[in-house]
N, C-alpha and C. Protein backbone atom coordinates (compact mmCIF):
# COMPACT_ATOMS: atom_id res chain seq x y z
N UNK A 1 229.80 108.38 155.54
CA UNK A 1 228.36 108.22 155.69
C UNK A 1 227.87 109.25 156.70
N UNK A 2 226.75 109.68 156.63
CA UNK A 2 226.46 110.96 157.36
C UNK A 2 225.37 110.27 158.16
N UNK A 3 224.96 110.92 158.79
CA UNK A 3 223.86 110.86 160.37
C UNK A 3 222.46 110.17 159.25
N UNK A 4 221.93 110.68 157.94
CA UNK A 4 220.89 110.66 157.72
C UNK A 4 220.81 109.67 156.89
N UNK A 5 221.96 109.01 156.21
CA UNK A 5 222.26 108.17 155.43
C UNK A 5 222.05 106.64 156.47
N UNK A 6 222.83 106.76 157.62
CA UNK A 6 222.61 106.00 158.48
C UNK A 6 221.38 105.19 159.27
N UNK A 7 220.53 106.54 159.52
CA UNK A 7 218.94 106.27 159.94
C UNK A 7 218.49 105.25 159.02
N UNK A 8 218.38 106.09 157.68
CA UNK A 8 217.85 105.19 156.26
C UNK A 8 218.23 103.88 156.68
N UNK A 9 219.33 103.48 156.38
CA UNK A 9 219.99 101.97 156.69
C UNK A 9 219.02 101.63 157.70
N UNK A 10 219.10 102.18 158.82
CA UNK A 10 218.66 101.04 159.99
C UNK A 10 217.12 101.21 159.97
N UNK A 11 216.67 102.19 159.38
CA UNK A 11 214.92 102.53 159.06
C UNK A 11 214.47 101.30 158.49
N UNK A 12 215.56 100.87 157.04
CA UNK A 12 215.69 100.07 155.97
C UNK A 12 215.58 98.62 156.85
N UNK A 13 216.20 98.16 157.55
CA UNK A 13 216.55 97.15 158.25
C UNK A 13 215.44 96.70 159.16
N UNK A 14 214.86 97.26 159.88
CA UNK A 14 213.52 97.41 160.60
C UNK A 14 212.50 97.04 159.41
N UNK A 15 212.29 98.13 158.84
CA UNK A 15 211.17 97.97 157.74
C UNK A 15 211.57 96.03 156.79
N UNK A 16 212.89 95.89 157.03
CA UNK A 16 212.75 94.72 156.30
C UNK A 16 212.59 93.20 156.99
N UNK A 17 212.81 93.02 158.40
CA UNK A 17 212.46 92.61 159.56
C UNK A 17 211.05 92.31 160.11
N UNK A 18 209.86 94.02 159.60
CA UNK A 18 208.93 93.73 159.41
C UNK A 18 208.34 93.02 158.43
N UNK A 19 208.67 93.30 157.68
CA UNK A 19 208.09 92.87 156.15
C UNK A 19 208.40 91.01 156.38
N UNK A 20 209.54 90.35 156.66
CA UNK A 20 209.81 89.35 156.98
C UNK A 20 208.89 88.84 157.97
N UNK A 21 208.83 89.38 158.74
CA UNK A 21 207.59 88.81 159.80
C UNK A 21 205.99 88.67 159.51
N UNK A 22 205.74 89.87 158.83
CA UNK A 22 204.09 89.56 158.43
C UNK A 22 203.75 89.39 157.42
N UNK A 23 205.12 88.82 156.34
CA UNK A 23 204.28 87.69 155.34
C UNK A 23 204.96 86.39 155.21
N UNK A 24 205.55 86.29 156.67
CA UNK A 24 205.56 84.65 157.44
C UNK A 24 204.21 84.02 157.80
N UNK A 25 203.57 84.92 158.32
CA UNK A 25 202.66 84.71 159.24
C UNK A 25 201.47 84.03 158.29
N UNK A 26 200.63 83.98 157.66
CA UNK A 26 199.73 83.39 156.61
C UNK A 26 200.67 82.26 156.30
N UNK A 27 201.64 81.94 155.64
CA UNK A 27 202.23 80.49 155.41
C UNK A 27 202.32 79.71 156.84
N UNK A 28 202.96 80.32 157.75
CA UNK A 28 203.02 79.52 158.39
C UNK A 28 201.94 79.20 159.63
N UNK A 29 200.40 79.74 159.24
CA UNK A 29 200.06 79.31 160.00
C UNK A 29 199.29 77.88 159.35
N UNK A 30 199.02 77.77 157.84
CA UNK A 30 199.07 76.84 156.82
C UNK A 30 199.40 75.82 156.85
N UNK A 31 200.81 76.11 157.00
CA UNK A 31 201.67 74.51 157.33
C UNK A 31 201.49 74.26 158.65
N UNK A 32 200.90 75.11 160.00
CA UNK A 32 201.03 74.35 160.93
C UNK A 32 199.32 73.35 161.19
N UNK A 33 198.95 74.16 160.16
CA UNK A 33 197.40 73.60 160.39
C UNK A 33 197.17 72.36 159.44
N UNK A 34 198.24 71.75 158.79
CA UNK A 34 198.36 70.88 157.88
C UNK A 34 199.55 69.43 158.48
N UNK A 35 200.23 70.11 159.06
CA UNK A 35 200.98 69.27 159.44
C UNK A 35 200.69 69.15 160.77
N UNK A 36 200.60 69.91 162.13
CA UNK A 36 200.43 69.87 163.32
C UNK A 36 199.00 69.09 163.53
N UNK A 37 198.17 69.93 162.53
CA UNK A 37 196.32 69.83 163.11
C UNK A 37 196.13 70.78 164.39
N UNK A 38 196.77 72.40 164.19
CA UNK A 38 196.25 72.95 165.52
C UNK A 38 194.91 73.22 165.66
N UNK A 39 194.72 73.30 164.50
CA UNK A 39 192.95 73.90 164.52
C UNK A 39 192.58 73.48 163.70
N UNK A 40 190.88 72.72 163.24
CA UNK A 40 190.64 72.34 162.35
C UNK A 40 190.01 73.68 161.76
N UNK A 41 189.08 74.26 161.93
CA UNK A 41 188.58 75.18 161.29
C UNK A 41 189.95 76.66 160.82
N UNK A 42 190.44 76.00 159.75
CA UNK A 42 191.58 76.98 159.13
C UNK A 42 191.32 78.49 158.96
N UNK A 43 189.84 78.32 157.89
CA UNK A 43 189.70 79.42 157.53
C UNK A 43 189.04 80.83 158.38
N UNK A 44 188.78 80.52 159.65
CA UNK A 44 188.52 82.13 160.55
C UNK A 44 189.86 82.18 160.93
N UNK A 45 191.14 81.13 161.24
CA UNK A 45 192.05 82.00 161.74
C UNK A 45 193.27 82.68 160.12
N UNK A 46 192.70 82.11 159.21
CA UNK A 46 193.30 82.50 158.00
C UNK A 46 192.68 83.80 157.71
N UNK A 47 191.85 83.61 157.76
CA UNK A 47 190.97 85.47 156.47
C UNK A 47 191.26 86.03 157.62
N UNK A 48 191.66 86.16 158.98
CA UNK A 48 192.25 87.08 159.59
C UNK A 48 193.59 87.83 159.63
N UNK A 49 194.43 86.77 159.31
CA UNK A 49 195.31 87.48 158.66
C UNK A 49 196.04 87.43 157.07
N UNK A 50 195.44 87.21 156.23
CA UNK A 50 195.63 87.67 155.19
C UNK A 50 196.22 88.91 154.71
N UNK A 51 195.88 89.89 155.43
CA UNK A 51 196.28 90.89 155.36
C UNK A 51 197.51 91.12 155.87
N UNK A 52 197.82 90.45 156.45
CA UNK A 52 199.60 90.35 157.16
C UNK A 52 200.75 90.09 155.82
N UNK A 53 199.80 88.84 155.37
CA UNK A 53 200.97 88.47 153.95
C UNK A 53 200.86 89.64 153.04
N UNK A 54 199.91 90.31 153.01
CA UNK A 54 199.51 91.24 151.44
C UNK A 54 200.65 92.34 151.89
N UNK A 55 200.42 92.93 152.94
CA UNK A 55 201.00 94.32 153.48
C UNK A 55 202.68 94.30 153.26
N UNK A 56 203.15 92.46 154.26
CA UNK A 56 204.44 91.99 154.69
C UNK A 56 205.22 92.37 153.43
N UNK A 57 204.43 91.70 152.20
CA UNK A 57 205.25 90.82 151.15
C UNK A 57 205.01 92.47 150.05
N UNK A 58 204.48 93.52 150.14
CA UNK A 58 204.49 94.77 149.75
C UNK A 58 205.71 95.78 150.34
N UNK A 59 205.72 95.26 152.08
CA UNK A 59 206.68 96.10 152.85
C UNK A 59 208.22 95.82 152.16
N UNK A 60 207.62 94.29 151.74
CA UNK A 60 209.31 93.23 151.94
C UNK A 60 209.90 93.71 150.66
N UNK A 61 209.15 94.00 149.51
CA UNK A 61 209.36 94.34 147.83
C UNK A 61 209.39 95.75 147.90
N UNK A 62 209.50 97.00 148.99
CA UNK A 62 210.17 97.78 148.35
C UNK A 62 210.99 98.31 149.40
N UNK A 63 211.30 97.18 150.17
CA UNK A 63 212.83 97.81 151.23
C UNK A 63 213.59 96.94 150.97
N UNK A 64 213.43 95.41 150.37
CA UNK A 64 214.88 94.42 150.71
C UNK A 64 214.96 94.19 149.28
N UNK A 65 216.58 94.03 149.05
CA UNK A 65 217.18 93.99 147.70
C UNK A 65 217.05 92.96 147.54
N UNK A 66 217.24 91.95 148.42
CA UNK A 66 217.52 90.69 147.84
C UNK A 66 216.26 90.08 146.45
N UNK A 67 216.71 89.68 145.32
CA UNK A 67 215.46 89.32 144.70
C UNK A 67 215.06 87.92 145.00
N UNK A 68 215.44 87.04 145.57
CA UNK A 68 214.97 85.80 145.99
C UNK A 68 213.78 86.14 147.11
N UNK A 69 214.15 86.46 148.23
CA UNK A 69 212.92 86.65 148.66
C UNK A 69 212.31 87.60 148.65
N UNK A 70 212.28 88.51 147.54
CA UNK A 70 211.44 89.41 147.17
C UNK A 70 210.39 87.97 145.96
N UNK A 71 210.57 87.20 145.98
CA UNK A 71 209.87 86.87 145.09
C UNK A 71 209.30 85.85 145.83
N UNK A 72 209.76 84.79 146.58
CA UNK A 72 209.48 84.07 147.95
C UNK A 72 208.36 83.60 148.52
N UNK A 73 208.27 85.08 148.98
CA UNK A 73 207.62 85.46 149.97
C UNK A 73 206.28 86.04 149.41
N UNK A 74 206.21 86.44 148.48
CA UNK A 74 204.54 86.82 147.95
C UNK A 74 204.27 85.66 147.34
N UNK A 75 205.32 84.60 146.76
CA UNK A 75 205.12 83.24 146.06
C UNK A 75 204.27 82.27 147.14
N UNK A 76 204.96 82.68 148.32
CA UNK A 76 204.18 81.69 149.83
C UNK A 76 203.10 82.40 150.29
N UNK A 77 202.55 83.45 150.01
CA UNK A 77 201.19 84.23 150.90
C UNK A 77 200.11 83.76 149.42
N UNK A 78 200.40 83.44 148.36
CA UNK A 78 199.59 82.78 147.36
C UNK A 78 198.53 81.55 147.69
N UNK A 79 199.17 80.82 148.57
CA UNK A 79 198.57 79.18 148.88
C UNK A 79 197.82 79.62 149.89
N UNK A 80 198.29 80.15 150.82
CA UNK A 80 196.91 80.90 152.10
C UNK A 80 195.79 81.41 151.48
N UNK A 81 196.05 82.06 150.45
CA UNK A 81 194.98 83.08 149.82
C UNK A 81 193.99 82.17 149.20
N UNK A 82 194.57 81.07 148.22
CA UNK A 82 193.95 80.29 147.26
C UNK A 82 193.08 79.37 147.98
N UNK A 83 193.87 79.22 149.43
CA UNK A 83 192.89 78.20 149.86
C UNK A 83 191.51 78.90 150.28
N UNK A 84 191.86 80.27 151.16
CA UNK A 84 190.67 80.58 151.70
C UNK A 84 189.37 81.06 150.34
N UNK A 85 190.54 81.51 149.48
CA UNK A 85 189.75 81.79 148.39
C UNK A 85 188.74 80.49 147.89
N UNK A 86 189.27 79.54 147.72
CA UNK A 86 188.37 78.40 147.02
C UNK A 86 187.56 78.17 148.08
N UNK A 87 187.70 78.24 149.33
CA UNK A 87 186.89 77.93 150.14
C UNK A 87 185.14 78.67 150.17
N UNK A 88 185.28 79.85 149.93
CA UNK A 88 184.94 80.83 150.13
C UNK A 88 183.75 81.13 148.57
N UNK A 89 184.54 80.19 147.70
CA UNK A 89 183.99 80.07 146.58
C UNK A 89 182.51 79.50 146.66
N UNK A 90 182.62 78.07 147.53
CA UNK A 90 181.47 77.84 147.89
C UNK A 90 180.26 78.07 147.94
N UNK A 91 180.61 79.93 148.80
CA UNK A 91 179.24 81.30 149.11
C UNK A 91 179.14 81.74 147.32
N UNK A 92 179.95 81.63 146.73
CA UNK A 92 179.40 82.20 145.36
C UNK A 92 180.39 83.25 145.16
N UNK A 93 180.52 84.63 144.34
CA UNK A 93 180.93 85.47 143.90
C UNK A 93 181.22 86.12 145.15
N UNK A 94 180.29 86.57 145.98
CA UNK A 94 180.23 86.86 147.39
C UNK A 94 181.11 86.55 148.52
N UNK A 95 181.18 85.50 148.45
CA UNK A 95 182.21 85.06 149.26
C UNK A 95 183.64 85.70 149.15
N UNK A 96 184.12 85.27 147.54
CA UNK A 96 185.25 85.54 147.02
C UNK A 96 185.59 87.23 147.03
N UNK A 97 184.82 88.20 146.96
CA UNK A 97 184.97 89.51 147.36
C UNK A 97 185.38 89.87 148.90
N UNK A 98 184.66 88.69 149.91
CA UNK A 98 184.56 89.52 150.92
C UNK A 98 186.08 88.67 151.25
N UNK A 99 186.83 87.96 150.58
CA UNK A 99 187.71 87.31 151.09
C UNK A 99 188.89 88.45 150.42
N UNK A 100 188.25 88.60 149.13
CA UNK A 100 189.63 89.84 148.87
C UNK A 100 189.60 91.31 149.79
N UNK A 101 188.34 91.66 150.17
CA UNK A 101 188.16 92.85 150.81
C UNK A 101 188.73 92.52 152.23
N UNK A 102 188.70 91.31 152.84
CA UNK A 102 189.24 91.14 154.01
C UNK A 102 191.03 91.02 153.84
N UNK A 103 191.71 90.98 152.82
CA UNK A 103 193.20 90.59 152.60
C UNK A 103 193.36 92.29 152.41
N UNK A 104 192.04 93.32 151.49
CA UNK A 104 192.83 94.60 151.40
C UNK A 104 192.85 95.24 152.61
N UNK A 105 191.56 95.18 153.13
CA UNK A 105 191.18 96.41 154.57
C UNK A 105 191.37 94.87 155.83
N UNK A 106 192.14 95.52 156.55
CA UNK A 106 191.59 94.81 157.49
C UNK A 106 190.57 94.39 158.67
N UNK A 107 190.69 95.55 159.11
CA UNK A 107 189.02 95.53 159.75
C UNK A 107 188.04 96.11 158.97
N UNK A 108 186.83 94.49 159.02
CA UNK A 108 185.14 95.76 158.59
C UNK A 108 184.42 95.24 159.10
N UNK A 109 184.12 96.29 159.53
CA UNK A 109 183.03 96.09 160.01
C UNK A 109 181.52 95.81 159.87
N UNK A 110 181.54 96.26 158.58
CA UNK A 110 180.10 95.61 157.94
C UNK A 110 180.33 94.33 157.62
N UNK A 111 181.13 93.70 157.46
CA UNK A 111 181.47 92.08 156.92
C UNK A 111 180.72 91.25 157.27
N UNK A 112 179.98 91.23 159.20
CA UNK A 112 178.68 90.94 158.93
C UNK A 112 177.56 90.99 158.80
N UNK A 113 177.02 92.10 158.43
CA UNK A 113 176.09 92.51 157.08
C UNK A 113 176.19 91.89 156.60
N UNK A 114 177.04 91.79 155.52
CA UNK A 114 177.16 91.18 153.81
C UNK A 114 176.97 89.55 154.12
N UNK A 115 177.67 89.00 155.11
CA UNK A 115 177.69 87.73 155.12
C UNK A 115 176.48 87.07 156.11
């Protein structure tokens, strides 16, 4: 194994570490707000990070082999999404955009404008 082959590996390993970590983060803040009751108002600390699961569970599907939690893990950033999504449904069509535009970009700053 050579010097550059090596990096890769541990580049690989990092990158999959990340990916593990920020599309934990949307499930589990879900279950803690369901089972704990840390916060009642779910959805400002949810549509904030949304974007953690989208990015994580993108990072996680093209550095880690494993196919179980390559499949997992975007299977668990689904129920965060759906909820804020239905929530959000409420505002109308509107809502539901600014909830996908908040999971693609993460900061905007016009967001309140629109809303």
């Amino acid at each position: 194994m050579n010097l550059n082959e090596e990096q890769t590996r541990k580049r690989n390993k990092i990158l999959k570490w990340i990916g593990v970590i920020l599309s934990s983060v949307p499930p589990i803040i879900l279950v803690c707000t369901f089972i704990f009751h840390v916060d009642s108002d779910i959805g400002t600390w949810l549509i904030h990070v949304l974007w953690c699961g989208l990015y994580g569970s993108i990072i996680l599907w093209w550095s880690h082999e494993a196919k179980v939690l390559r499949w997992i893990m975007p299977i668990l950033n689904i129920f965060p999404f759906l909820f804020v999504a239905l929530g959000a449904m409420m505002g109308g069509i509107k809502g539901l955009l600014i909830v996908i535009l908040k999971t693609v970009i993460w900061y905007v700053p016009w967001l309140t404008i629109l809303g």
